[in-house]
N, C-alpha and C. Protein backbone atom coordinates (compact mmCIF):
# COMPACT_ATOMS: atom_id res chain seq x y z
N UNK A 1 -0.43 -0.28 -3.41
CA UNK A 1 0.10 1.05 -3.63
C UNK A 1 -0.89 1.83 -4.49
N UNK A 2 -1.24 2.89 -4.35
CA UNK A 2 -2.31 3.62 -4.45
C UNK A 2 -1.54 4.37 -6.15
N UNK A 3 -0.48 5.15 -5.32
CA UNK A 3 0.60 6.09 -6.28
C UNK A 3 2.15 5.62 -6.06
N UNK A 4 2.75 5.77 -7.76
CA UNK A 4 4.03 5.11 -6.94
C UNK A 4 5.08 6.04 -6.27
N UNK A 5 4.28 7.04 -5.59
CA UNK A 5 5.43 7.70 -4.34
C UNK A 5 4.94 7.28 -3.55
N UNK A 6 3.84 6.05 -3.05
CA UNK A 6 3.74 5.89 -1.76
C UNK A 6 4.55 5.39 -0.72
N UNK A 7 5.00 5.24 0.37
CA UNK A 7 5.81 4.46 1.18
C UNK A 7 4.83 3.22 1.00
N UNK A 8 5.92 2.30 1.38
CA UNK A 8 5.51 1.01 1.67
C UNK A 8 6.37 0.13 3.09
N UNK A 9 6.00 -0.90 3.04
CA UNK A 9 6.18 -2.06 4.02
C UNK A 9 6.11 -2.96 3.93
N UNK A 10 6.08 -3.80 2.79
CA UNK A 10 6.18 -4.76 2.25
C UNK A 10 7.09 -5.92 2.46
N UNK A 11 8.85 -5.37 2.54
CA UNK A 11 10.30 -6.03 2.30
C UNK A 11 11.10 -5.33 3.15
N UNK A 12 12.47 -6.31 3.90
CA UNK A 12 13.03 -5.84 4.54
C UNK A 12 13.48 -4.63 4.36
N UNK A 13 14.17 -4.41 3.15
CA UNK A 13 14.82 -2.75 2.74
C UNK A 13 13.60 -1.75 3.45
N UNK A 14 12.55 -1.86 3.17
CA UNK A 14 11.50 -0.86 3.85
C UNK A 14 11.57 -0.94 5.30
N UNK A 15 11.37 -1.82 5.41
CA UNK A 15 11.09 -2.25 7.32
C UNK A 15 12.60 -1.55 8.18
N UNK A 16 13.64 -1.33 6.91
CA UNK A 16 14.83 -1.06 7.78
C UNK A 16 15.02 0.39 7.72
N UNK A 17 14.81 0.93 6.52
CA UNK A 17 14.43 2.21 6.38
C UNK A 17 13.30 3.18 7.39
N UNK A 18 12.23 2.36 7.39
CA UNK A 18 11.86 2.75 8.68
C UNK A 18 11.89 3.14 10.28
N UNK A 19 13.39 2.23 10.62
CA UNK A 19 13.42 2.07 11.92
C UNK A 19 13.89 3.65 12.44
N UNK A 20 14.98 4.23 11.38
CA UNK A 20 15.56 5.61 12.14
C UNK A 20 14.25 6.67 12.28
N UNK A 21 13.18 6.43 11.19
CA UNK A 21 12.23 6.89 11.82
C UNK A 21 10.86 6.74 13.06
N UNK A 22 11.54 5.89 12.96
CA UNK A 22 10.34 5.26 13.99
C UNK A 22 11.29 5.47 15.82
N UNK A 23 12.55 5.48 15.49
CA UNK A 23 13.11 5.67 16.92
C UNK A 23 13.32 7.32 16.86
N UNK A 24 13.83 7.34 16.15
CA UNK A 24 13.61 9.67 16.35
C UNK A 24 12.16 9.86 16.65
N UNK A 25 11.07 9.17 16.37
CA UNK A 25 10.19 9.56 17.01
C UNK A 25 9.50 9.40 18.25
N UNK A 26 10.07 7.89 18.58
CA UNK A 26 10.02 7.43 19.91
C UNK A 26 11.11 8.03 21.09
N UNK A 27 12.18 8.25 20.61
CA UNK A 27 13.32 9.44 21.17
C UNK A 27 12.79 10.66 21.36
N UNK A 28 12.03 11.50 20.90
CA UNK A 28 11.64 12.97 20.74
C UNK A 28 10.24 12.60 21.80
N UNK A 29 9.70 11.77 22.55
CA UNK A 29 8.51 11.59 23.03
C UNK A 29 7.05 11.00 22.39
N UNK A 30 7.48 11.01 21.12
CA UNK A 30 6.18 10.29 20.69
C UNK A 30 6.14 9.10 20.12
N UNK A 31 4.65 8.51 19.89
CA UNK A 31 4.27 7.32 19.76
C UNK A 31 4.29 7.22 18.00
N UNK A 32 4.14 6.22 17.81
CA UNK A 32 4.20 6.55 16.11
C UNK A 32 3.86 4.88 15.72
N UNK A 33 2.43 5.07 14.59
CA UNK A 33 2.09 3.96 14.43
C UNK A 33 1.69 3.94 12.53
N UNK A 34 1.70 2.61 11.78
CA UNK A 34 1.32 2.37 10.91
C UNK A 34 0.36 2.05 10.37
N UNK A 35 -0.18 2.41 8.88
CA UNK A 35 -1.50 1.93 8.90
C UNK A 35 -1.41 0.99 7.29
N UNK A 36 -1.75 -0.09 6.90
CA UNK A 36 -1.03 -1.18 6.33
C UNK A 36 -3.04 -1.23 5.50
N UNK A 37 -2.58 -1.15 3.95
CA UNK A 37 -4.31 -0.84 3.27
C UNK A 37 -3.51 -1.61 2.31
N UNK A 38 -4.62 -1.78 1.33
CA UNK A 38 -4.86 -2.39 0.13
C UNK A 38 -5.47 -1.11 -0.70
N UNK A 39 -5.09 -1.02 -2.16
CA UNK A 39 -5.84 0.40 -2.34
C UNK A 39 -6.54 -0.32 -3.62
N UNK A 40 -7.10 -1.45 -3.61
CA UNK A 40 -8.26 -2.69 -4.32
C UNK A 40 -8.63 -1.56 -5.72
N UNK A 41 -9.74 -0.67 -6.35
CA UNK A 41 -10.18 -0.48 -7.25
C UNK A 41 -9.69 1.33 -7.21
N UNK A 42 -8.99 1.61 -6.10
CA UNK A 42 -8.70 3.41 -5.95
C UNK A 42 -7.02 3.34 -6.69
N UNK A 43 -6.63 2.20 -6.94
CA UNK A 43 -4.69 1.89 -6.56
C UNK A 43 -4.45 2.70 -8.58
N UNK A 44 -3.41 2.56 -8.69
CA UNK A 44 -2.72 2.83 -9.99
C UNK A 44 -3.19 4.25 -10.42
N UNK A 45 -2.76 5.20 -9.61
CA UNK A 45 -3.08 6.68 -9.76
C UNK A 45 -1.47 7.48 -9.85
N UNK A 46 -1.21 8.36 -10.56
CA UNK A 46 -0.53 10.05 -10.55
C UNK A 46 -0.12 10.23 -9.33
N UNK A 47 0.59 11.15 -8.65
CA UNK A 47 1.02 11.70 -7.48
C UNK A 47 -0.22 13.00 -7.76
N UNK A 48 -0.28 13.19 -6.78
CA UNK A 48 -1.20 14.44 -6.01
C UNK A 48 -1.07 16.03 -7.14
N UNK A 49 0.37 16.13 -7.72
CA UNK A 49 0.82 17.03 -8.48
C UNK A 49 0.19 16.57 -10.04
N UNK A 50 -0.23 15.22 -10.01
CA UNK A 50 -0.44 15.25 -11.37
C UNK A 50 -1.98 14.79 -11.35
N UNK A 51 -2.65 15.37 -10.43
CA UNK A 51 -4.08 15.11 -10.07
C UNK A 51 -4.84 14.00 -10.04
N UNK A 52 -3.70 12.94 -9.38
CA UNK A 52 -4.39 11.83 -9.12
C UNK A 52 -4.89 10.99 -10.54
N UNK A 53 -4.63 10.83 -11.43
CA UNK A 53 -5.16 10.69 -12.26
C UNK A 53 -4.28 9.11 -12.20
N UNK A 54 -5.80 8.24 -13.36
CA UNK A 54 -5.32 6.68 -13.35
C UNK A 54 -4.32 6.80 -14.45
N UNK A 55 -2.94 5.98 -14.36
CA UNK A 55 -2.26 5.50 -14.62
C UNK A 55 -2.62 4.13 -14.92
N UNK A 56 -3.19 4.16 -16.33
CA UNK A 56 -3.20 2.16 -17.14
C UNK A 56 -2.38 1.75 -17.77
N UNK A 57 -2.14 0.04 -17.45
CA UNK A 57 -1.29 -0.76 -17.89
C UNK A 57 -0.43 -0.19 -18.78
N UNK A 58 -0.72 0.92 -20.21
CA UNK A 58 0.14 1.46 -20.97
C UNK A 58 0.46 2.29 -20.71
N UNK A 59 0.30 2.70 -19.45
CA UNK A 59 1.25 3.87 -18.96
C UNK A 59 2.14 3.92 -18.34
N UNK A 60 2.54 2.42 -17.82
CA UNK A 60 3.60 1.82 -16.98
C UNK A 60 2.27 1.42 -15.69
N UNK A 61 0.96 1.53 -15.62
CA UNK A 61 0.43 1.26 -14.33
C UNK A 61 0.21 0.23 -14.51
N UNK A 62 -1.20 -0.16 -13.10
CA UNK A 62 -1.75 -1.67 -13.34
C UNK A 62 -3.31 -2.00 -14.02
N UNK A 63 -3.87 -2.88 -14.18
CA UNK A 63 -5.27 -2.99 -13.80
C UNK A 63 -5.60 -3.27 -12.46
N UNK A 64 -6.51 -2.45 -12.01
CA UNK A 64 -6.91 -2.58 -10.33
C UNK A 64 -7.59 -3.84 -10.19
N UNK A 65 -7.26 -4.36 -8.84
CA UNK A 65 -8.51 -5.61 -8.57
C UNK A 65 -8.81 -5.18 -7.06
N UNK A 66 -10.35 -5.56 -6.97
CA UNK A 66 -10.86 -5.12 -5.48
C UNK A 66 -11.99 -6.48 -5.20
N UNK A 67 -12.79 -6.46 -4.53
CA UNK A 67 -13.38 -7.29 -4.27
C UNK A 67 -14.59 -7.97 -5.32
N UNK A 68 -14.81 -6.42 -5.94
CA UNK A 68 -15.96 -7.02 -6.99
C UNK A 68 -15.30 -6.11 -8.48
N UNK A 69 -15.98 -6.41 -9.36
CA UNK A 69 -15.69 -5.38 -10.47
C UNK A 69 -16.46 -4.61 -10.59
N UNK A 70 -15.68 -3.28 -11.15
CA UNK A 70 -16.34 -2.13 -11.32
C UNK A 70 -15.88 -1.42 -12.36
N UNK A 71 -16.14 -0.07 -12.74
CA UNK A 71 -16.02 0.72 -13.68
C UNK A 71 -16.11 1.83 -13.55
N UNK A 72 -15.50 2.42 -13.47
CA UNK A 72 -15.13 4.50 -12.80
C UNK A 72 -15.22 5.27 -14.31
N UNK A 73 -15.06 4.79 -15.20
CA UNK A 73 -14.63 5.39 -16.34
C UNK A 73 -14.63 4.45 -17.68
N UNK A 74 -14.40 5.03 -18.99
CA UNK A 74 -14.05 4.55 -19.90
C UNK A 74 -12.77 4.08 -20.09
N UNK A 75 -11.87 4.64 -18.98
CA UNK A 75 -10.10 4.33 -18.60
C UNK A 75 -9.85 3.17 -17.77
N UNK A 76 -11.18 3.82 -16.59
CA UNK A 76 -10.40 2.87 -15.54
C UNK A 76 -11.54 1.79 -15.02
N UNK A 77 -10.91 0.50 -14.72
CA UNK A 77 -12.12 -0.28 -14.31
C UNK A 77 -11.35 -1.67 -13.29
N UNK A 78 -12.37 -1.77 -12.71
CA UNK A 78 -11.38 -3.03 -11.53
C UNK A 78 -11.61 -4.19 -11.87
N UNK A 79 -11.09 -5.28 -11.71
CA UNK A 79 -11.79 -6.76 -11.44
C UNK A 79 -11.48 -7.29 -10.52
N UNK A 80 -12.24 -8.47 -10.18
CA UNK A 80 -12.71 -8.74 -8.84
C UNK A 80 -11.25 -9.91 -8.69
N UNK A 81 -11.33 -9.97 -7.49
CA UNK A 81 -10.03 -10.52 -6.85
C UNK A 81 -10.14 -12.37 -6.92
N UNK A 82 -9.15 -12.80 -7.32
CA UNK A 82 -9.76 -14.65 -7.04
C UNK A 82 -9.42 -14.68 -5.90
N UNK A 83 -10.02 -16.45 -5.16
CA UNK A 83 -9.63 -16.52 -3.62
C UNK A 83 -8.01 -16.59 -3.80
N UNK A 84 -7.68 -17.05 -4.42
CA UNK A 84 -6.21 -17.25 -4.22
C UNK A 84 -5.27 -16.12 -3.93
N UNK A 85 -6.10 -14.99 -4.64
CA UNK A 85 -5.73 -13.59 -4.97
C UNK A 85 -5.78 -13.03 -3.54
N UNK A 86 -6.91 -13.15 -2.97
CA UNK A 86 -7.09 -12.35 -1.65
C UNK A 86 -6.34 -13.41 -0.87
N UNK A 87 -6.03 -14.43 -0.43
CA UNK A 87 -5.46 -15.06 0.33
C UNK A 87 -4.05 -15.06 0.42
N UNK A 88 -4.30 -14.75 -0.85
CA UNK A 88 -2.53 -13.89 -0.94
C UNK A 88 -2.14 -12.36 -0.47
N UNK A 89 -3.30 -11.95 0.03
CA UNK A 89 -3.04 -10.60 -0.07
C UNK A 89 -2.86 -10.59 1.44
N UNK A 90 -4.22 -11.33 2.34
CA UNK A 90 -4.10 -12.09 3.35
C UNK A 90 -2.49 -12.33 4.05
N UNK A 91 -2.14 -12.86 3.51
CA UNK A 91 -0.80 -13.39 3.93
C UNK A 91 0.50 -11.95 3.75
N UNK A 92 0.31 -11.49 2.42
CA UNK A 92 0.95 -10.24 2.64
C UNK A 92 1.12 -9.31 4.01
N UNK A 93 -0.71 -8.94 4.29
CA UNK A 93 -0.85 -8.05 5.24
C UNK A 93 0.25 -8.75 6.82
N UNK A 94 -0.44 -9.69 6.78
CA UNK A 94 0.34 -10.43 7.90
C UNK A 94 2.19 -10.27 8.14
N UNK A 95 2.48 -10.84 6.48
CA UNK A 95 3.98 -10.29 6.56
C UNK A 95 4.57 -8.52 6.58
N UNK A 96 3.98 -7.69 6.30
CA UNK A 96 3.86 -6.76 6.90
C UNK A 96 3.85 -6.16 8.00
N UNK A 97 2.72 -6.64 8.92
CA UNK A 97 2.45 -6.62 10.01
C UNK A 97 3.63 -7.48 10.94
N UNK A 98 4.23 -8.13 10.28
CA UNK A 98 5.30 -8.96 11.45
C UNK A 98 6.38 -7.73 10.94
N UNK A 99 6.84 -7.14 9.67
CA UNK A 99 7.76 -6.00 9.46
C UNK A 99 7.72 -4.88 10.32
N UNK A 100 6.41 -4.45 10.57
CA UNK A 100 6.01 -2.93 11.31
C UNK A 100 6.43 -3.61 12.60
N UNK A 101 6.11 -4.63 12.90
CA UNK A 101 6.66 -5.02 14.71
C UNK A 101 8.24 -4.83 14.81
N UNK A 102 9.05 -5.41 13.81
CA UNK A 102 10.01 -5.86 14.13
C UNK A 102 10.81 -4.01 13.70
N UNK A 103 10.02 -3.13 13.09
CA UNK A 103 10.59 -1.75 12.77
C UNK A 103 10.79 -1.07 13.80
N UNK A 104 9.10 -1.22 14.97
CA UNK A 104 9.10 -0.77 16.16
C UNK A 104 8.10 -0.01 16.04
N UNK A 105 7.17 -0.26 15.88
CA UNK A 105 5.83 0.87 15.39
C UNK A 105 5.18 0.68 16.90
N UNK A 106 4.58 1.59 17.43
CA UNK A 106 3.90 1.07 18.57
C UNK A 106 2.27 0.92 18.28
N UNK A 107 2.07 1.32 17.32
CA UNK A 107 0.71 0.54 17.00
C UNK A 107 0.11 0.28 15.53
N UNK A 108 -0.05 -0.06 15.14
CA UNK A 108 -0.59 -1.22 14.00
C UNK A 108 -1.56 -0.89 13.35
């Protein structure tokens, strides 16, 4: 999650919440598909109204992790992911991806 107004797809409550949208749009003629990210060293930001700005650990956010570490700022900085970490994340995407099927997304 990038910002915490983003939608997600994570857990059933989401996957079910999704479906009335995903069939009003398949009802009305169109196709309608998901796109399922990791937001690695960009994630723990403001909504758009509050200019994107990082949100750290003492602000109620997170510390970011992405593939390697980095440093954007004197605020904000990432660290790098363990395997266990990405293999977990791995497995997330996947359970996700079995959620968006079972919502009715027609493409992935």
């Amino acid at each position: 999650m990038n910002t915490p107004e983003d939608a997600g797809l994570w857990n059933t409550e989401q996957m079910e919440a999704w479906k009335p949208i995903v069939t009003f749009c398949q009802q009305n003629g169109s196709k309608i598909a998901v796109q399922l990210w990791h937001s690695g060293g960009k994630g723990s930001h403001s909504h758009k109204n509050g200019h994107f700005k990082y949100i750290g650990p003492e602000q109620g956010g997170r510390i970011t992790k992405s593939a390697s570490p980095f440093k954007l700022d004197e605020h904000h900085f990432s660290v790098a992911l363990t395997l266990e970490e990405i293999l977990s994340i791995k497995s997330d995407f996947i359970h996700s991806a079995k959620l968006a099927v079972e919502a009715g997304f027609d493409c992935l």
